[in-house]
PDB file of N, CA and C in Angstrom:
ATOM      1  N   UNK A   1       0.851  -1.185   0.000  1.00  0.00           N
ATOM      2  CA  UNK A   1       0.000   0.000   0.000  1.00  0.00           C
ATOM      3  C   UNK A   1       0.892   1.242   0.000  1.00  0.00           C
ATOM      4  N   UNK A   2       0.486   1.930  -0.896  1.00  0.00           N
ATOM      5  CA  UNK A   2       1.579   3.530  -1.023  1.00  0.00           C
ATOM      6  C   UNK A   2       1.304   4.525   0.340  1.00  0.00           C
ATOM      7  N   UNK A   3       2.194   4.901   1.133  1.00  0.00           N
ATOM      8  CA  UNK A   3       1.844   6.183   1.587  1.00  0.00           C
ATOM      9  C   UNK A   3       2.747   6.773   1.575  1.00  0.00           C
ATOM     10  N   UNK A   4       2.075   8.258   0.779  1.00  0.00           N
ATOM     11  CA  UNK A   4       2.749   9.466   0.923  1.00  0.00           C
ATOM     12  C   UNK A   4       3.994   9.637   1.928  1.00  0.00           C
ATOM     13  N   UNK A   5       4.925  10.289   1.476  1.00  0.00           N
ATOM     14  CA  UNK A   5       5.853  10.801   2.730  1.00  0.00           C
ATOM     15  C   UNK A   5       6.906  11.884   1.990  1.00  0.00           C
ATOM     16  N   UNK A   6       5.735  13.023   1.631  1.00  0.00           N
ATOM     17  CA  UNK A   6       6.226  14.273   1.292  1.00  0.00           C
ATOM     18  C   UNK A   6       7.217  14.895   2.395  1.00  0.00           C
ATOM     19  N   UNK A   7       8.393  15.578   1.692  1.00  0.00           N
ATOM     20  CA  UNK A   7       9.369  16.361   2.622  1.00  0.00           C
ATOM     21  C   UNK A   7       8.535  16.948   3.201  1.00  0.00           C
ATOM     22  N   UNK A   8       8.750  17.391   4.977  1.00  0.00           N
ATOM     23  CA  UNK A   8       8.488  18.061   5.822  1.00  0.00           C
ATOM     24  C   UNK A   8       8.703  19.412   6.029  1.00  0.00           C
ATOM     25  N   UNK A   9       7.442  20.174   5.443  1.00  0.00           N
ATOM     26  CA  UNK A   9       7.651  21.760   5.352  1.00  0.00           C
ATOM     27  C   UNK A   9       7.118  22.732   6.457  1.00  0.00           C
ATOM     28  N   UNK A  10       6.558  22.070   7.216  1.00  0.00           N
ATOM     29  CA  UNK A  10       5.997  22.497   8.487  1.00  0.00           C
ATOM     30  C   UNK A  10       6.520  23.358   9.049  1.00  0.00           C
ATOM     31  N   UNK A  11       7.945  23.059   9.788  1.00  0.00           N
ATOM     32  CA  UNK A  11       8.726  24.543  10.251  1.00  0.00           C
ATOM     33  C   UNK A  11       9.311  25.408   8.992  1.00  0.00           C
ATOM     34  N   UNK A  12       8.937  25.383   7.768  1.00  0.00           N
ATOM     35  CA  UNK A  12       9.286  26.309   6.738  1.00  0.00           C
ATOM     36  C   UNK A  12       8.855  27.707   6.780  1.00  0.00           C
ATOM     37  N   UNK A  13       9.301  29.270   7.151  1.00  0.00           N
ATOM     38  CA  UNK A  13       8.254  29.933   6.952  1.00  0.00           C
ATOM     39  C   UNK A  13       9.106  30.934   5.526  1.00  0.00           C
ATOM     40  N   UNK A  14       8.254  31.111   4.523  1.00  0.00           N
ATOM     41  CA  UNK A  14       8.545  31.863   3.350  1.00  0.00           C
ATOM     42  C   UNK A  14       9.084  33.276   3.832  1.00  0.00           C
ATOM     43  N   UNK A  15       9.744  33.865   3.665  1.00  0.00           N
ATOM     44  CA  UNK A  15      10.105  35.274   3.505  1.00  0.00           C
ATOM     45  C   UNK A  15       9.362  36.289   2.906  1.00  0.00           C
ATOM     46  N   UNK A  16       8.881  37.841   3.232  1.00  0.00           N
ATOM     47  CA  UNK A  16       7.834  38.385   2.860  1.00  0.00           C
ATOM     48  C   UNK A  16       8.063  38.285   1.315  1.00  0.00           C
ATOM     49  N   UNK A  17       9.241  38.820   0.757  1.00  0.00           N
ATOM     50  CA  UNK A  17       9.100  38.762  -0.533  1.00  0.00           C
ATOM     51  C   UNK A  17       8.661  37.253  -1.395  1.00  0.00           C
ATOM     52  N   UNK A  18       8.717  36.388  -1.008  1.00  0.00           N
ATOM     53  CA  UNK A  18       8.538  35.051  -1.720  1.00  0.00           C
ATOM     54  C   UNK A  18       6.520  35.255  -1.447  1.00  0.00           C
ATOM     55  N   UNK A  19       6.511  35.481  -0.304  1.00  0.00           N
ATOM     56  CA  UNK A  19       4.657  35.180  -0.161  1.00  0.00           C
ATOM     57  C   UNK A  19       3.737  36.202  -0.774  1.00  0.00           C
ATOM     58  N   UNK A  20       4.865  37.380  -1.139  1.00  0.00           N
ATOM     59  CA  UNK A  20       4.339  38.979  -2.420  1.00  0.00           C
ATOM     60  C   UNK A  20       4.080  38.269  -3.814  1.00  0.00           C
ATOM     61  N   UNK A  21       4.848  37.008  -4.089  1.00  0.00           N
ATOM     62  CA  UNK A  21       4.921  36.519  -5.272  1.00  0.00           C
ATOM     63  C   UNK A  21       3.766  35.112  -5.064  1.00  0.00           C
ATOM     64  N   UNK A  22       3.262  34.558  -4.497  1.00  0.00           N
ATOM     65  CA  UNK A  22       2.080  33.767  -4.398  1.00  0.00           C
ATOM     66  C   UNK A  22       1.657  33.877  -5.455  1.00  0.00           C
ATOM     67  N   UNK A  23       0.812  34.744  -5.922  1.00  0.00           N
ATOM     68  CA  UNK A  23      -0.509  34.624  -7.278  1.00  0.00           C
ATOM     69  C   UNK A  23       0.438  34.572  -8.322  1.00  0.00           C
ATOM     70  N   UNK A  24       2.027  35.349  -8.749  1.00  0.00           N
ATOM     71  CA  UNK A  24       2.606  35.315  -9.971  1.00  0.00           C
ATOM     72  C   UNK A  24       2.849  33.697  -9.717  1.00  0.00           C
ATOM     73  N   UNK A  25       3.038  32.980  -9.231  1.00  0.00           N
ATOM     74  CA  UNK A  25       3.738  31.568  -8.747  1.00  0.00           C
ATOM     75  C   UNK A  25       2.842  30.839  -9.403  1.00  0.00           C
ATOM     76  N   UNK A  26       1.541  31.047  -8.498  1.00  0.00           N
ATOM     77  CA  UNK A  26       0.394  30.192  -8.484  1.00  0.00           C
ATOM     78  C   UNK A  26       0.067  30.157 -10.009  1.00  0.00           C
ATOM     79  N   UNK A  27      -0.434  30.961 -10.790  1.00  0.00           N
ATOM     80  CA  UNK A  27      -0.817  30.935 -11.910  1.00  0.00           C
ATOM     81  C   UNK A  27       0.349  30.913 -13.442  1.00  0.00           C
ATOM     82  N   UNK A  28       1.855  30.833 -12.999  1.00  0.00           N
ATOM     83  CA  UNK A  28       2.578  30.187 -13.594  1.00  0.00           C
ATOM     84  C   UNK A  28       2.410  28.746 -13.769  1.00  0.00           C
ATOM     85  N   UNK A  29       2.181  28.100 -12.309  1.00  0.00           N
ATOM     86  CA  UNK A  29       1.772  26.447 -12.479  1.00  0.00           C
ATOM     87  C   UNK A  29       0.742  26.109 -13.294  1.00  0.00           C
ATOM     88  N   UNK A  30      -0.289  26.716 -13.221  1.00  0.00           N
ATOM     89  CA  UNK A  30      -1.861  26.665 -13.986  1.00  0.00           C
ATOM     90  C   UNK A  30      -1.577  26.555 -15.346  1.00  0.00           C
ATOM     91  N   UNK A  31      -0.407  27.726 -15.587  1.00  0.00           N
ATOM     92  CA  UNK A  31      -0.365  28.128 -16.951  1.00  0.00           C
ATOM     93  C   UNK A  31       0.548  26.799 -17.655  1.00  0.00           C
ATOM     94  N   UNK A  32       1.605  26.052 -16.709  1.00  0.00           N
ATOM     95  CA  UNK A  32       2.515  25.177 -17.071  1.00  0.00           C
ATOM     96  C   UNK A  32       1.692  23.815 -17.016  1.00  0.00           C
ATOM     97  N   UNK A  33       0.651  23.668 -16.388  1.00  0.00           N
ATOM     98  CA  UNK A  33      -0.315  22.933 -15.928  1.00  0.00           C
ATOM     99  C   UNK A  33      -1.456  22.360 -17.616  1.00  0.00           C
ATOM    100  N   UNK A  34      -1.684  23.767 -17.589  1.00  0.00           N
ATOM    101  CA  UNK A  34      -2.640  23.957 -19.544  1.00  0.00           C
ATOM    102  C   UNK A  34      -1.910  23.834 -20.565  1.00  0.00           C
ATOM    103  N   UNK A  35      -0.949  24.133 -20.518  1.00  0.00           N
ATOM    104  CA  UNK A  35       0.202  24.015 -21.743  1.00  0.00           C
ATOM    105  C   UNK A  35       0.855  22.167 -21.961  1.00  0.00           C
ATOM    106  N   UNK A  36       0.445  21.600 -20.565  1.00  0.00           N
ATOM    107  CA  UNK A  36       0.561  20.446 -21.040  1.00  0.00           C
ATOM    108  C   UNK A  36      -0.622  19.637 -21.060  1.00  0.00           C
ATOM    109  N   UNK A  37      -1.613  19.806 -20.727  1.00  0.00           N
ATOM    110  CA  UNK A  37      -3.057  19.276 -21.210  1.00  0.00           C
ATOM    111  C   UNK A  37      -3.288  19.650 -22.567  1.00  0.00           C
ATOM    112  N   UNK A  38      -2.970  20.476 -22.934  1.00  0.00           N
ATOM    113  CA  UNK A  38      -3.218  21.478 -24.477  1.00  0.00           C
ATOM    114  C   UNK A  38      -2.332  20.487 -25.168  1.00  0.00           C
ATOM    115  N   UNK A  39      -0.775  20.149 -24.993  1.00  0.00           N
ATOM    116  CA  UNK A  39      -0.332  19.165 -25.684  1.00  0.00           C
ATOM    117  C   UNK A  39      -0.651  17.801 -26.156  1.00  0.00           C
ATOM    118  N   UNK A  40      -1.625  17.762 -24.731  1.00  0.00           N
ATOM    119  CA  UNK A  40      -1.801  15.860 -24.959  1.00  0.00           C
ATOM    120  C   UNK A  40      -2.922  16.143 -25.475  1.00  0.00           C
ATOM    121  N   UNK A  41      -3.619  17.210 -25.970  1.00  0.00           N
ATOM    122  CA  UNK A  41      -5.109  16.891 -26.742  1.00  0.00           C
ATOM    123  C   UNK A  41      -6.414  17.283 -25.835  1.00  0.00           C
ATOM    124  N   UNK A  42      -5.793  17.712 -25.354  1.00  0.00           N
ATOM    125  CA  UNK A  42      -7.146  18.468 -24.247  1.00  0.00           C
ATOM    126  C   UNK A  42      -7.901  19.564 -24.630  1.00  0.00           C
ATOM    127  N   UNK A  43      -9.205  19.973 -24.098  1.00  0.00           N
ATOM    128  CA  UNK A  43      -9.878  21.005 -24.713  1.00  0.00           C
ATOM    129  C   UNK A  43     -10.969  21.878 -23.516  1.00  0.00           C
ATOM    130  N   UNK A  44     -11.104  22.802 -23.790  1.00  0.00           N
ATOM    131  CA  UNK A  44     -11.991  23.587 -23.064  1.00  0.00           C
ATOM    132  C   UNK A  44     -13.237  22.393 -23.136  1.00  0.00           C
ATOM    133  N   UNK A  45     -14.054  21.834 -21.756  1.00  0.00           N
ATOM    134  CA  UNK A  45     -15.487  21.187 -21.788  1.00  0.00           C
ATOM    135  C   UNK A  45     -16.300  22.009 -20.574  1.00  0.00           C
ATOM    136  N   UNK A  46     -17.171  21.587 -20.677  1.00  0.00           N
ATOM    137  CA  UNK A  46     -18.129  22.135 -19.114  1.00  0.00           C
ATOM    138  C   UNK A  46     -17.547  21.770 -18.295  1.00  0.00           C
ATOM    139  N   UNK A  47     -17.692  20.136 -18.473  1.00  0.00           N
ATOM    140  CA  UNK A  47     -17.611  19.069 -17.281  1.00  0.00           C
ATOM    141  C   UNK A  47     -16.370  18.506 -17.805  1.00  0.00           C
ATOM    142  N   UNK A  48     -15.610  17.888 -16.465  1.00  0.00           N
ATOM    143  CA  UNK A  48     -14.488  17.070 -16.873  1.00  0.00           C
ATOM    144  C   UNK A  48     -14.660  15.472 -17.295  1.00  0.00           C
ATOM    145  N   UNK A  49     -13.881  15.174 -18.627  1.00  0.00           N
ATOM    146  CA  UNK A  49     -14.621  13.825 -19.213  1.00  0.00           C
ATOM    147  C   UNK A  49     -13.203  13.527 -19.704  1.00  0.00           C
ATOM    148  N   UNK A  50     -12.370  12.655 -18.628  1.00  0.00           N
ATOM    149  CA  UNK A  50     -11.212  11.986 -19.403  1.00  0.00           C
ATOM    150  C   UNK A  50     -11.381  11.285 -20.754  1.00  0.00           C
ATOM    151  N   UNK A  51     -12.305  10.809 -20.916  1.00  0.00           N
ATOM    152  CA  UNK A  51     -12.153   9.809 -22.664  1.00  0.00           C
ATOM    153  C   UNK A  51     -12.408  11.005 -23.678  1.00  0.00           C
ATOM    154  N   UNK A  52     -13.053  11.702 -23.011  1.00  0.00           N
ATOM    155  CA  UNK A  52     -13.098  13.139 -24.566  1.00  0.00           C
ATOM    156  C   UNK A  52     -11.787  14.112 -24.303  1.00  0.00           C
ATOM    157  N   UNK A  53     -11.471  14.165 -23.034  1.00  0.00           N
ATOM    158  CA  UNK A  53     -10.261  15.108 -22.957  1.00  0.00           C
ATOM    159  C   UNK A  53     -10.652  16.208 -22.431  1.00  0.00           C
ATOM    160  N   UNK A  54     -11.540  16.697 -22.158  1.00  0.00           N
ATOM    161  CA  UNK A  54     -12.177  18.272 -21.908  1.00  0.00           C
ATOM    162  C   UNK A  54     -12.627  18.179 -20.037  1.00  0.00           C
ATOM    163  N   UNK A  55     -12.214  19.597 -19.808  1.00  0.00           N
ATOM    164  CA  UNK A  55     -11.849  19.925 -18.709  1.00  0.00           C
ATOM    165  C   UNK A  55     -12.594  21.230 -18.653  1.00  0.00           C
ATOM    166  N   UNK A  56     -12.797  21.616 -17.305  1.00  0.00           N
ATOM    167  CA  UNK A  56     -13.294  23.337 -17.294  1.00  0.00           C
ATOM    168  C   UNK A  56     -12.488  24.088 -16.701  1.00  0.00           C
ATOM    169  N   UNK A  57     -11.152  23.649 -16.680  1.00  0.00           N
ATOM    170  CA  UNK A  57     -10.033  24.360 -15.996  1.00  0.00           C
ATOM    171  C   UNK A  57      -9.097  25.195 -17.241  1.00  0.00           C
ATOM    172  N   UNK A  58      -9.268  24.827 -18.717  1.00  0.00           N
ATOM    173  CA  UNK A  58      -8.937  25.365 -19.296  1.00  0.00           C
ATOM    174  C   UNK A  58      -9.221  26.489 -19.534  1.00  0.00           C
ATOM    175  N   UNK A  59      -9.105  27.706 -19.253  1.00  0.00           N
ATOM    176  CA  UNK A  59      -9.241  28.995 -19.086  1.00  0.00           C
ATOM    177  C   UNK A  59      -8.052  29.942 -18.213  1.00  0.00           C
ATOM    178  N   UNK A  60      -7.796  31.223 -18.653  1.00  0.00           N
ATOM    179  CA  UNK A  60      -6.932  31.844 -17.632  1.00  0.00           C
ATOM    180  C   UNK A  60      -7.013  31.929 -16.190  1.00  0.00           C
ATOM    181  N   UNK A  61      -5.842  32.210 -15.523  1.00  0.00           N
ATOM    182  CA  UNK A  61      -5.937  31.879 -14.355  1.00  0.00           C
ATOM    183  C   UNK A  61      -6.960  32.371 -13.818  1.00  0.00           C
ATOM    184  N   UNK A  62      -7.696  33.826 -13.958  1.00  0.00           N
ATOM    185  CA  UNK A  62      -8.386  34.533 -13.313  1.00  0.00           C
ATOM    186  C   UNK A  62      -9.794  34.096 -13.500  1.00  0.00           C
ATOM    187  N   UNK A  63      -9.745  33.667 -14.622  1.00  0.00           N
ATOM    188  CA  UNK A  63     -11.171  32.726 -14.437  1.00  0.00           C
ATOM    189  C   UNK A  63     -11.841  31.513 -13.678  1.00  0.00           C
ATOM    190  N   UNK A  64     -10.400  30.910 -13.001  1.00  0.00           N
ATOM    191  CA  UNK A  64     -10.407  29.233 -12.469  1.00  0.00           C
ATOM    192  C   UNK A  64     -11.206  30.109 -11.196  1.00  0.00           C
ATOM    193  N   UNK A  65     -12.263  28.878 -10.633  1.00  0.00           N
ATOM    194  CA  UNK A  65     -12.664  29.130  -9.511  1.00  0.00           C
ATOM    195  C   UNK A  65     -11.670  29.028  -8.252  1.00  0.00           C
ATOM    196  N   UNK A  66     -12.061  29.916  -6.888  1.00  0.00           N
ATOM    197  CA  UNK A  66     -10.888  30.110  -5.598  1.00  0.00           C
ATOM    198  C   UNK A  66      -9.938  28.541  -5.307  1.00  0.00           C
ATOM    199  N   UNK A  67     -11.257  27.438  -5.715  1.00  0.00           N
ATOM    200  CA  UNK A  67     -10.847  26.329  -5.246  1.00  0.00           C
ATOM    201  C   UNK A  67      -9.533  25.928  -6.147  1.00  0.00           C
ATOM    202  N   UNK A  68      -9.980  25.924  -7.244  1.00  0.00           N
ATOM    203  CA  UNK A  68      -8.636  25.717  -8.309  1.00  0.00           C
ATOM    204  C   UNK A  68      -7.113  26.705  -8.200  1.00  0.00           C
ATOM    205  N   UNK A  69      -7.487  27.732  -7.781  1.00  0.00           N
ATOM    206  CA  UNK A  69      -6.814  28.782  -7.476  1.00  0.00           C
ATOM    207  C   UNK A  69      -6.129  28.536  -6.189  1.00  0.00           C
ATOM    208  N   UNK A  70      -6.851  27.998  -5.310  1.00  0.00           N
ATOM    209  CA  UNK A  70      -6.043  27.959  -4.271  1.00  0.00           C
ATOM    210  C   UNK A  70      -5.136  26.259  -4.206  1.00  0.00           C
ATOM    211  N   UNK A  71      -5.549  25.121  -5.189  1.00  0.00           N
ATOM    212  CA  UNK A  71      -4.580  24.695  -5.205  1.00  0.00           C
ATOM    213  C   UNK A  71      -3.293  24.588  -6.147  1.00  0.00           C
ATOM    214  N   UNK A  72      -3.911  25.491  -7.036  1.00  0.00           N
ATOM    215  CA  UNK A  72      -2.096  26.175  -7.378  1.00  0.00           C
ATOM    216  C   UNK A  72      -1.696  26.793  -6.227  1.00  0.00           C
ATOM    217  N   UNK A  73      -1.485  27.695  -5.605  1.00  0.00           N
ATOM    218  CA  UNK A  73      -1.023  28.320  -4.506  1.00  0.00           C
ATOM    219  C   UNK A  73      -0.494  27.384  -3.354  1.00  0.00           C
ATOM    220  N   UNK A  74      -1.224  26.361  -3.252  1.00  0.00           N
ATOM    221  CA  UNK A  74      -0.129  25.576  -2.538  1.00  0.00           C
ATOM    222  C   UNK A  74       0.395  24.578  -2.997  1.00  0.00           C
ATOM    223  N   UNK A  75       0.236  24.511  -4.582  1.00  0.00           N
ATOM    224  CA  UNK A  75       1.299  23.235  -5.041  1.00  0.00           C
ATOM    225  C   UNK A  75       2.241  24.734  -5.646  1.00  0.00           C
ATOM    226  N   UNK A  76       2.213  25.632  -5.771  1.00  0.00           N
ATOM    227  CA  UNK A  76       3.911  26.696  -5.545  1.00  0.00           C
ATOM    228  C   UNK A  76       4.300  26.658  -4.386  1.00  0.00           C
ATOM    229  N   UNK A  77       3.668  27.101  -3.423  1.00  0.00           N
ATOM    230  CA  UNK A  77       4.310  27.194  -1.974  1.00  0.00           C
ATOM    231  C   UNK A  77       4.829  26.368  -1.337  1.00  0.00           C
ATOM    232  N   UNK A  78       4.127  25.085  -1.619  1.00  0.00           N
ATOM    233  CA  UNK A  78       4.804  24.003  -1.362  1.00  0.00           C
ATOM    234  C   UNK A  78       6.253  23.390  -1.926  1.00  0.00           C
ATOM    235  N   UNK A  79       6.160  23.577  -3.490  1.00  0.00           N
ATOM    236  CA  UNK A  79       7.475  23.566  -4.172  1.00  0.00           C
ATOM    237  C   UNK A  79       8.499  24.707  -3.350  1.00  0.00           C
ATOM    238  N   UNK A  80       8.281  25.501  -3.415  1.00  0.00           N
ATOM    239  CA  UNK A  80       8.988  26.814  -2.569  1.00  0.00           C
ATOM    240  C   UNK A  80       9.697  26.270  -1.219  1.00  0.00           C
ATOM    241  N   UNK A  81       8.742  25.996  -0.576  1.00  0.00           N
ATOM    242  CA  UNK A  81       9.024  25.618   0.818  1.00  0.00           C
ATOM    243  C   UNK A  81      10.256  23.999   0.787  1.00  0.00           C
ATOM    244  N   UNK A  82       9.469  22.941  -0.078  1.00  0.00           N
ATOM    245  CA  UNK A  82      10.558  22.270  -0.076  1.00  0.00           C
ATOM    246  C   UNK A  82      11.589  22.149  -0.705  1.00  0.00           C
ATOM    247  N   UNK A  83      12.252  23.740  -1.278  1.00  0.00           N
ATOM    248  CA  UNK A  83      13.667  23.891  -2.042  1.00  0.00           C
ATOM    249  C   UNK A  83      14.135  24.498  -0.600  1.00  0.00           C
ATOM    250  N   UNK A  84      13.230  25.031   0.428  1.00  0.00           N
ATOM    251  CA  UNK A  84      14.297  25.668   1.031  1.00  0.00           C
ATOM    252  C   UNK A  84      14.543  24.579   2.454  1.00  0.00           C
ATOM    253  N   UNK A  85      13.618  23.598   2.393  1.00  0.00           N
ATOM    254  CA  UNK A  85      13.786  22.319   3.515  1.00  0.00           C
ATOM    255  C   UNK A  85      15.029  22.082   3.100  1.00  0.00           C
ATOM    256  N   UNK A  86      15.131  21.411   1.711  1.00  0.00           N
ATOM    257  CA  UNK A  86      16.574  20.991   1.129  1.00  0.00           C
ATOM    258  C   UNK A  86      17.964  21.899   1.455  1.00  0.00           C
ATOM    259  N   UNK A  87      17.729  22.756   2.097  1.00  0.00           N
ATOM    260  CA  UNK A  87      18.387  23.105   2.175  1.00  0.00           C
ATOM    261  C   UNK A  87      19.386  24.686   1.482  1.00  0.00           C
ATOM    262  N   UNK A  88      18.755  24.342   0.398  1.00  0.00           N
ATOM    263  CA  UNK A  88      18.708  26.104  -1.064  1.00  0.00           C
ATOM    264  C   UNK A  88      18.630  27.286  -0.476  1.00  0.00           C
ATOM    265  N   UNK A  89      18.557  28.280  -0.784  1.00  0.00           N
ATOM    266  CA  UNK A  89      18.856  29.876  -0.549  1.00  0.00           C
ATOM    267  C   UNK A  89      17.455  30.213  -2.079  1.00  0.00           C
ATOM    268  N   UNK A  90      17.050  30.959  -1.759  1.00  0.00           N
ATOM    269  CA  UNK A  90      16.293  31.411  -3.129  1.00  0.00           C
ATOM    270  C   UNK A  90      16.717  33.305  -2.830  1.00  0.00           C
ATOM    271  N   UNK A  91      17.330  33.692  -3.694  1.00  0.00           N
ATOM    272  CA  UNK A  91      17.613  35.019  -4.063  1.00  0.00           C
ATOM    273  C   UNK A  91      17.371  35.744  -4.847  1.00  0.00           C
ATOM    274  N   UNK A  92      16.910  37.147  -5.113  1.00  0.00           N
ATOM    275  CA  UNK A  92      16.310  37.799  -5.875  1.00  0.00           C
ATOM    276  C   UNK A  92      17.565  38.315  -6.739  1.00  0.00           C
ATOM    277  N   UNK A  93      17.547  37.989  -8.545  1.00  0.00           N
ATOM    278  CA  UNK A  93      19.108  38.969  -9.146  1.00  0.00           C
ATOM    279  C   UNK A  93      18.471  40.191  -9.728  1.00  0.00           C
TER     280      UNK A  93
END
């Protein structure tokens, strides 16, 4: 049986400037997210229907509902958080 055992980000806390960048983050993933559904043949649908391919997430970020929205925001923050568990520096050039 699989269980999860994602790095431990718990005592991670982001720096103000990294948590200013949240929504640019968040909706980079979305956007990296559509660009590969768009590859494999995916299409704007109402409803989501794996055998036709169509999804209702295809749309810009600002259109996805909070719920979709908010889990981009923590699949960035989370990426974020566990570059800096590892140990990384993230710096602004």
């Amino acid at each position: 049986m699989y269980i999860p055992k994602p790095i431990d980000t718990s005592n991670i806390e982001l720096p103000e400037e990294i948590t200013e960048l949240t929504e640019q983050i968040a909706e980079n993933v979305h956007e990296n997210w559509a660009k590969g559904r768009i590859a494999d043949g995916w299409v704007y649908g109402e409803k989501r229907d794996d055998e036709k391919k169509t999804t209702p997430c295809l749309v810009p970020y600002d259109e996805l509902s909070e719920t979709e929205k908010q889990f981009d925001r923590v699949t960035a923050m989370e990426s974020i958080k566990t570059i800096l568990a590892l140990g990384y520096k993230i710096e602004k050039i």
